[in-house]
C-alpha atoms as a PDB file:
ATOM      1  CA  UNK A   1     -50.076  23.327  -5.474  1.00  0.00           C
ATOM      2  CA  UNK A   2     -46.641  22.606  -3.726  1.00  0.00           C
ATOM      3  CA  UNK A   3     -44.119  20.140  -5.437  1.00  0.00           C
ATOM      4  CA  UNK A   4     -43.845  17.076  -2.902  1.00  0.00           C
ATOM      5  CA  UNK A   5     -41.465  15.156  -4.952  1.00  0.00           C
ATOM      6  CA  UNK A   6     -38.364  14.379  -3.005  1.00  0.00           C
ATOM      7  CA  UNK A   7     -34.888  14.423  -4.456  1.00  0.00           C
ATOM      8  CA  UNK A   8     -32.890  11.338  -4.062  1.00  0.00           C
ATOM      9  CA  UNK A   9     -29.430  12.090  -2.927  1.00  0.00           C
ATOM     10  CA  UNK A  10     -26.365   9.729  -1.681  1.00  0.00           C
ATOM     11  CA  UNK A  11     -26.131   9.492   2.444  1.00  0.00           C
ATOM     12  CA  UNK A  12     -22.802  11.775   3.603  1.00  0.00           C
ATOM     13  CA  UNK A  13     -21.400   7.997   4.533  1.00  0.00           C
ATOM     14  CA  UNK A  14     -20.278   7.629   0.683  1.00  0.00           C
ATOM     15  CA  UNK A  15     -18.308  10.673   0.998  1.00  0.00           C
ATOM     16  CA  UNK A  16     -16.590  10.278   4.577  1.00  0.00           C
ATOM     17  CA  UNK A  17     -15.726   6.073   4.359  1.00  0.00           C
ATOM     18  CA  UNK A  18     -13.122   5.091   6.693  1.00  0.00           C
ATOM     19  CA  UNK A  19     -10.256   3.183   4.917  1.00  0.00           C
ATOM     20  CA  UNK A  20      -7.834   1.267   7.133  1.00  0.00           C
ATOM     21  CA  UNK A  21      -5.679   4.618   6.815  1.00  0.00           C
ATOM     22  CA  UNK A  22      -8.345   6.280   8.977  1.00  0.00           C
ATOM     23  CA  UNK A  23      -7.374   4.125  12.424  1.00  0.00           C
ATOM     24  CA  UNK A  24      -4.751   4.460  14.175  1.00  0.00           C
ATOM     25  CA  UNK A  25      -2.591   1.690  14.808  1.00  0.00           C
ATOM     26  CA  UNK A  26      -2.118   1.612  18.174  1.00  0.00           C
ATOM     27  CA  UNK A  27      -5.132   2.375  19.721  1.00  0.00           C
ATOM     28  CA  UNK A  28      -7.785   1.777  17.506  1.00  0.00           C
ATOM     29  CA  UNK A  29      -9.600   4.372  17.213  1.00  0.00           C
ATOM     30  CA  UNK A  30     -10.039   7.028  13.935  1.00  0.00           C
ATOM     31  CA  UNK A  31      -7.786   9.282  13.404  1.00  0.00           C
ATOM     32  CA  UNK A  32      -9.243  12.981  13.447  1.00  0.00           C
ATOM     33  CA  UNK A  33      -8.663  15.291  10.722  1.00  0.00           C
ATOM     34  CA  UNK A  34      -6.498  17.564  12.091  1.00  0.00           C
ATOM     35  CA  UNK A  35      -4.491  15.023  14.369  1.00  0.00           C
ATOM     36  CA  UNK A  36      -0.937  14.967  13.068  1.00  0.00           C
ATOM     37  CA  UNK A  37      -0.619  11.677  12.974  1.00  0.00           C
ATOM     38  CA  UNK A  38       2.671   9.958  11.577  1.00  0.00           C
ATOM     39  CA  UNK A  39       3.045   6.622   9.016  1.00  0.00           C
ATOM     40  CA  UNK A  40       5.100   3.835  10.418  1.00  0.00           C
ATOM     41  CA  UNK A  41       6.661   1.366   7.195  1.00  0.00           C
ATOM     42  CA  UNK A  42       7.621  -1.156   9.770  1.00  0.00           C
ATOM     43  CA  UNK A  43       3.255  -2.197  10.381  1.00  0.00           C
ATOM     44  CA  UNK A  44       2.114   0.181   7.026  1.00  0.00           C
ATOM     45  CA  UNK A  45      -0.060   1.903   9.393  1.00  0.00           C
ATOM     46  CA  UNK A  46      -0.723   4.824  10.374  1.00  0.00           C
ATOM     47  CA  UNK A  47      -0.223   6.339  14.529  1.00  0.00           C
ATOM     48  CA  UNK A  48      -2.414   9.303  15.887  1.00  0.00           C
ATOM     49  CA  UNK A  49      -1.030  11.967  18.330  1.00  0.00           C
ATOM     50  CA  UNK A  50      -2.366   9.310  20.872  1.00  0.00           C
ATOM     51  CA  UNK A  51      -0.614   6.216  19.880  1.00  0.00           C
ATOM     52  CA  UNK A  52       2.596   8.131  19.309  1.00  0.00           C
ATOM     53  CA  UNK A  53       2.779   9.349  23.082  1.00  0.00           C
ATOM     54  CA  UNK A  54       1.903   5.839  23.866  1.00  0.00           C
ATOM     55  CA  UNK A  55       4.665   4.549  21.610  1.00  0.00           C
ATOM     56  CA  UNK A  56       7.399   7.000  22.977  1.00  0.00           C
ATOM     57  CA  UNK A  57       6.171   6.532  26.517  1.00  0.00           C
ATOM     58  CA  UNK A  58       6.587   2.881  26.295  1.00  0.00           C
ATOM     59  CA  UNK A  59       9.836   2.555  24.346  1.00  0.00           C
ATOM     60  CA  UNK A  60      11.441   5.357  26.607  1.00  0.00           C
ATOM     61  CA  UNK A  61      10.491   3.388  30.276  1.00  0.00           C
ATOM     62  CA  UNK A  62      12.630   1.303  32.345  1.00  0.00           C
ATOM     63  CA  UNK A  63      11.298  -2.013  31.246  1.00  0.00           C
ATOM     64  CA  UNK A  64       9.318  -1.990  27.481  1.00  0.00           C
ATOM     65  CA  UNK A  65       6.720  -4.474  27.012  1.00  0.00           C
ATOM     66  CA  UNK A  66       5.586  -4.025  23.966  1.00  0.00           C
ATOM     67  CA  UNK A  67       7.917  -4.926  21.017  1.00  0.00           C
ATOM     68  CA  UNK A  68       5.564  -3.367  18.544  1.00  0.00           C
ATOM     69  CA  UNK A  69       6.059   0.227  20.480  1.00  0.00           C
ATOM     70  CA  UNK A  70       9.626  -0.570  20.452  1.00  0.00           C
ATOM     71  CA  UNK A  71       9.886  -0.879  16.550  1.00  0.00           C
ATOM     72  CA  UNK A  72       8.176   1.833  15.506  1.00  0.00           C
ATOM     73  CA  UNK A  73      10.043   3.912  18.034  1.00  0.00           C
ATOM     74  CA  UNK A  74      12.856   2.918  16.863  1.00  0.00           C
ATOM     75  CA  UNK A  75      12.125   3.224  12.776  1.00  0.00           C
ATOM     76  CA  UNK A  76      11.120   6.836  14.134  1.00  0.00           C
ATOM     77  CA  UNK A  77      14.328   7.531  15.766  1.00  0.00           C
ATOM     78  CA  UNK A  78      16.432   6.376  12.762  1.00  0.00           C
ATOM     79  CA  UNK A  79      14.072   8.949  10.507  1.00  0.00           C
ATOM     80  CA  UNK A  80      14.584  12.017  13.008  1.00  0.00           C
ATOM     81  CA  UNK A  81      18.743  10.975  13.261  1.00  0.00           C
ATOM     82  CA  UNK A  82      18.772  10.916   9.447  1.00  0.00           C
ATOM     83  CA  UNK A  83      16.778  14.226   9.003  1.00  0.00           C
ATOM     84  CA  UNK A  84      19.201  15.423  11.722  1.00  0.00           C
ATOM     85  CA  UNK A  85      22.084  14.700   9.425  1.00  0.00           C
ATOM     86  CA  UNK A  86      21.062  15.925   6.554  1.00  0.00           C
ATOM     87  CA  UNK A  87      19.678  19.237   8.445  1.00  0.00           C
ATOM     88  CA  UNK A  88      22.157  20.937  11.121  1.00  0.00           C
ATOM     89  CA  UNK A  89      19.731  23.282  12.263  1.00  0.00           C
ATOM     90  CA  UNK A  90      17.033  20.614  13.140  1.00  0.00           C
ATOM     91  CA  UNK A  91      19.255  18.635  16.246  1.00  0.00           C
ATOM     92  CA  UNK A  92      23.060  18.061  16.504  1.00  0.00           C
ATOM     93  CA  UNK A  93      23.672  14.272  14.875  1.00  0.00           C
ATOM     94  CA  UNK A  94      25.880  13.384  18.009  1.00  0.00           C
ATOM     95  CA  UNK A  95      23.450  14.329  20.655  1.00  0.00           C
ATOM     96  CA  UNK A  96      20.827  12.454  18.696  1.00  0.00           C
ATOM     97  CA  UNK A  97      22.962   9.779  19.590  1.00  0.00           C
ATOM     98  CA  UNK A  98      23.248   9.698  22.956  1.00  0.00           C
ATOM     99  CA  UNK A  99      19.714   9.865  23.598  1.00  0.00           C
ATOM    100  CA  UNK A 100      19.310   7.159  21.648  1.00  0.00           C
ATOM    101  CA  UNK A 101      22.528   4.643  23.928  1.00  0.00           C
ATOM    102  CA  UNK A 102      20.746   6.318  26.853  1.00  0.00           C
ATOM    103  CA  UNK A 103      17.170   4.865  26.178  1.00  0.00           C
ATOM    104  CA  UNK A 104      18.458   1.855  24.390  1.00  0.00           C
ATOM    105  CA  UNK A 105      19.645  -0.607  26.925  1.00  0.00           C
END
C-alpha cells in the first residue's frame, strides 16, 4: 500500500519576501536580482537601472521638474567627483567639473 501522507512544507513566499529594499524608488516597481541598482542616502532608498536613467534624464534636461530626481542626481554626482579624486584613472576631477556647471544652471 502507497504512503498518502503529505509533507507539510513552508510556501517559497517565506523565503523570497519583499522588504522596502526590494522597490525601487522611483518607479515603483521591484527591483530584479541582477539589476544594478544604486542606494541613494538623501530618500534611504534604493533606484533600479530604470529609475536611474529616469533620474539622470530628468536632472540633465533643459527644464527639471522633479526636485526629487534633482537630489539624488546630484548626491550621485558628488559620489562619482569624490571617487574621481581619490582615483585618477576613473575621470579627470576638473572635467568632472564642468559637466557638472554645464548641467547645473
Amino acid at each position: 500500500m502507497k504512503d498518502k501522507t503529505i509533507n507539510k512544507v513552508l510556501p517559497k513566499i517565506v523565503e523570497d519576501w519583499i522588504g522596502a529594499e526590494d522597490i525601487c524608488f522611483m518607479t515603483g516597481k521591484v527591483i530584479g536580482r541582477n539589476d544594478l541598482s544604486r542606494f541613494t542616502y538623501e530618500f534611504d532608498a534604493w533606484v533600479s537601472e530604470e529609475g536611474q536613467k529616469m533620474i539622470e534624464e530628468e536632472a540633465t534636461s533643459d527644464y527639471p521638474h522633479n526636485e526629487e530626481a534633482l537630489l539624488i542626481y546630484s548626491e550621485w554626482y558628488a559620489q562619482d567627483a569624490a571617487a574621481a579624486a581619490r582615483d585618477e584613472d576613473y575621470m579627470d576631477a576638473d572635467a568632472n567639473n564642468e559637466e557638472f556647471r554645464q548641467w547645473h544652471k
